[in-house]
C-alpha atoms as a PDB file:
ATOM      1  CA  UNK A   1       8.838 -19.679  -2.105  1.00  0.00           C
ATOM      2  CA  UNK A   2       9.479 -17.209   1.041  1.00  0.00           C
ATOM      3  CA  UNK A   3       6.959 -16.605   3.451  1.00  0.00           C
ATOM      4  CA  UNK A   4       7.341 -13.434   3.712  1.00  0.00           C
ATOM      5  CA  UNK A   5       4.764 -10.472   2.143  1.00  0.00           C
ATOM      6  CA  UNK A   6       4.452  -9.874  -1.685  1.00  0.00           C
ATOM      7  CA  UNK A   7       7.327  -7.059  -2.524  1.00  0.00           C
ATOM      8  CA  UNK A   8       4.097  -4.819  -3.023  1.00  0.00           C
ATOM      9  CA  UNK A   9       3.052  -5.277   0.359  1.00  0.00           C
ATOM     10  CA  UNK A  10       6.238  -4.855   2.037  1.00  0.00           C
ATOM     11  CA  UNK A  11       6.722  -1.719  -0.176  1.00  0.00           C
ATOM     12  CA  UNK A  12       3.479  -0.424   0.822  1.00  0.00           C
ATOM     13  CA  UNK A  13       3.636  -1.153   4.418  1.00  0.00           C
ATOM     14  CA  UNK A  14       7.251   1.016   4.757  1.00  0.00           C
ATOM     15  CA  UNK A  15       5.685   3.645   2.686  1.00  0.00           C
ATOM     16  CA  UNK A  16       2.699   3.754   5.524  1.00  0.00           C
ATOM     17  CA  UNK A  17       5.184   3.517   8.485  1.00  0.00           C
ATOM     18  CA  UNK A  18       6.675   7.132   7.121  1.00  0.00           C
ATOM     19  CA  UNK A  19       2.810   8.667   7.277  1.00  0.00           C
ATOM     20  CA  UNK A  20       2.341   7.123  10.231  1.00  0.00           C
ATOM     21  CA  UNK A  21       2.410  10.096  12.413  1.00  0.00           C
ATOM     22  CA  UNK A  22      -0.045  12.014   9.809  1.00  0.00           C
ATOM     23  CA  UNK A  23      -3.909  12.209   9.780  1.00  0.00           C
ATOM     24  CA  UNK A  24      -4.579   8.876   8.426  1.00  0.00           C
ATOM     25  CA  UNK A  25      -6.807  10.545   5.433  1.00  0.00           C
ATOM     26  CA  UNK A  26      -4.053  12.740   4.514  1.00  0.00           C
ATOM     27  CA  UNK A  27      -1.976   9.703   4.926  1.00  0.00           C
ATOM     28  CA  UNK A  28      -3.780   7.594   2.692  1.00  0.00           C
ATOM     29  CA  UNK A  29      -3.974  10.084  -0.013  1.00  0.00           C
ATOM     30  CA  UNK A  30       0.005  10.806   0.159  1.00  0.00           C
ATOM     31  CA  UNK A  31       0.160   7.593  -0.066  1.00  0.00           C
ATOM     32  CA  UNK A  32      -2.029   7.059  -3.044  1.00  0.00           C
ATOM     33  CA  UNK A  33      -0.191  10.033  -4.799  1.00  0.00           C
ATOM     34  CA  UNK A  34       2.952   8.269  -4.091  1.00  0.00           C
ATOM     35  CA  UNK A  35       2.062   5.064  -5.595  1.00  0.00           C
ATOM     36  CA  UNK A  36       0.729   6.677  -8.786  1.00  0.00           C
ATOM     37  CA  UNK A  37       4.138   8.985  -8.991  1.00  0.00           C
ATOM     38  CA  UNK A  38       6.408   6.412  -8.869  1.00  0.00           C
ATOM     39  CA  UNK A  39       5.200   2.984  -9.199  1.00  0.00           C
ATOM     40  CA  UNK A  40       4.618   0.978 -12.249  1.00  0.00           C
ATOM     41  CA  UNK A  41       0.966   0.012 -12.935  1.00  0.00           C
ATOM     42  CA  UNK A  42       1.794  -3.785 -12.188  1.00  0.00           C
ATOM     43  CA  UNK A  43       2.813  -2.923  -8.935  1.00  0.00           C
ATOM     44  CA  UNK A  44       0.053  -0.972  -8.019  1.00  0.00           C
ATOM     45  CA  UNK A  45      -2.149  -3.821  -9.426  1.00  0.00           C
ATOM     46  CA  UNK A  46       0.147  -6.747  -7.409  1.00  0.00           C
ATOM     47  CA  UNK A  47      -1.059  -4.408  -4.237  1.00  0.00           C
ATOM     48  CA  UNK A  48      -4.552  -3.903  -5.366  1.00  0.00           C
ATOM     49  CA  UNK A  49      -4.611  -7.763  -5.476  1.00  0.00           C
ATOM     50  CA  UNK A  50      -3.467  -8.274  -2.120  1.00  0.00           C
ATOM     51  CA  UNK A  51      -5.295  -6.088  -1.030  1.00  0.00           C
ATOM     52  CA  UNK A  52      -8.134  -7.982  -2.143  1.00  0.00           C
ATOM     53  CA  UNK A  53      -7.047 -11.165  -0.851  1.00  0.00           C
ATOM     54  CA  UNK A  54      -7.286  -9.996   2.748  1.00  0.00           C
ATOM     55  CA  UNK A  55      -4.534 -12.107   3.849  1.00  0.00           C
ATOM     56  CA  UNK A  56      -1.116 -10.295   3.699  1.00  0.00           C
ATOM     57  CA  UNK A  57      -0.387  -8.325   6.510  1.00  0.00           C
ATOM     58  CA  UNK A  58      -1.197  -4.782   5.655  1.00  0.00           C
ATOM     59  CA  UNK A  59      -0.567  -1.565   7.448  1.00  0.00           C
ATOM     60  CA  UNK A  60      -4.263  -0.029   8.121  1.00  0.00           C
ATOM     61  CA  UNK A  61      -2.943   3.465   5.873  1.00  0.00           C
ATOM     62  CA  UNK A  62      -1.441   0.839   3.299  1.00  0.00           C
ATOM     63  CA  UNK A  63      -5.236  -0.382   3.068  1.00  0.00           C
ATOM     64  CA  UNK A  64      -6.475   2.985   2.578  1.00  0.00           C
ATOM     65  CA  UNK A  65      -4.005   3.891  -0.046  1.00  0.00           C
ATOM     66  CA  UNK A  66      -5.157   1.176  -1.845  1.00  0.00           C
ATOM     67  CA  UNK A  67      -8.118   1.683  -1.383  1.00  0.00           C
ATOM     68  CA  UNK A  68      -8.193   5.587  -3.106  1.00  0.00           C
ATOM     69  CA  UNK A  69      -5.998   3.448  -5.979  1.00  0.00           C
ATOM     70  CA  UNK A  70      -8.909   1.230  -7.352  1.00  0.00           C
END
């Protein structure tokens, strides 16, 4: 198994890096809508679960977005 991120949390945290120059409330909510536009449910639940964990390395907007997902 790679060391790396989950997919979810790689996904999110290059989804956050294009927001990144955004108010980080609007960000999060972009981000949000994103996530419900065009990912599947078990994706958004992988990241909700990471999330969770605390562990994987997420951007600080990628943590909001999940956040506003829940």
């Amino acid at each position: 198994m790679s060391g790396g991120p989950a997919p979810s949390a790689r996904l999110a945290n290059e989804i956050a890096a294009q927001f990144a120059d955004r108010n980080p409330d609007t960000a999060a909510r972009e981000i949000a809508d994103h996530m419900r536009t065009f990912w599947e449910p078990r994706m958004i639940e992988a990241l909700l679960a990471v999330a969770a964990d605390g562990r994987a390395e997420l951007d600080p907007l990628a943590v909001r977005a999940a956040g506003l997902l829940r």
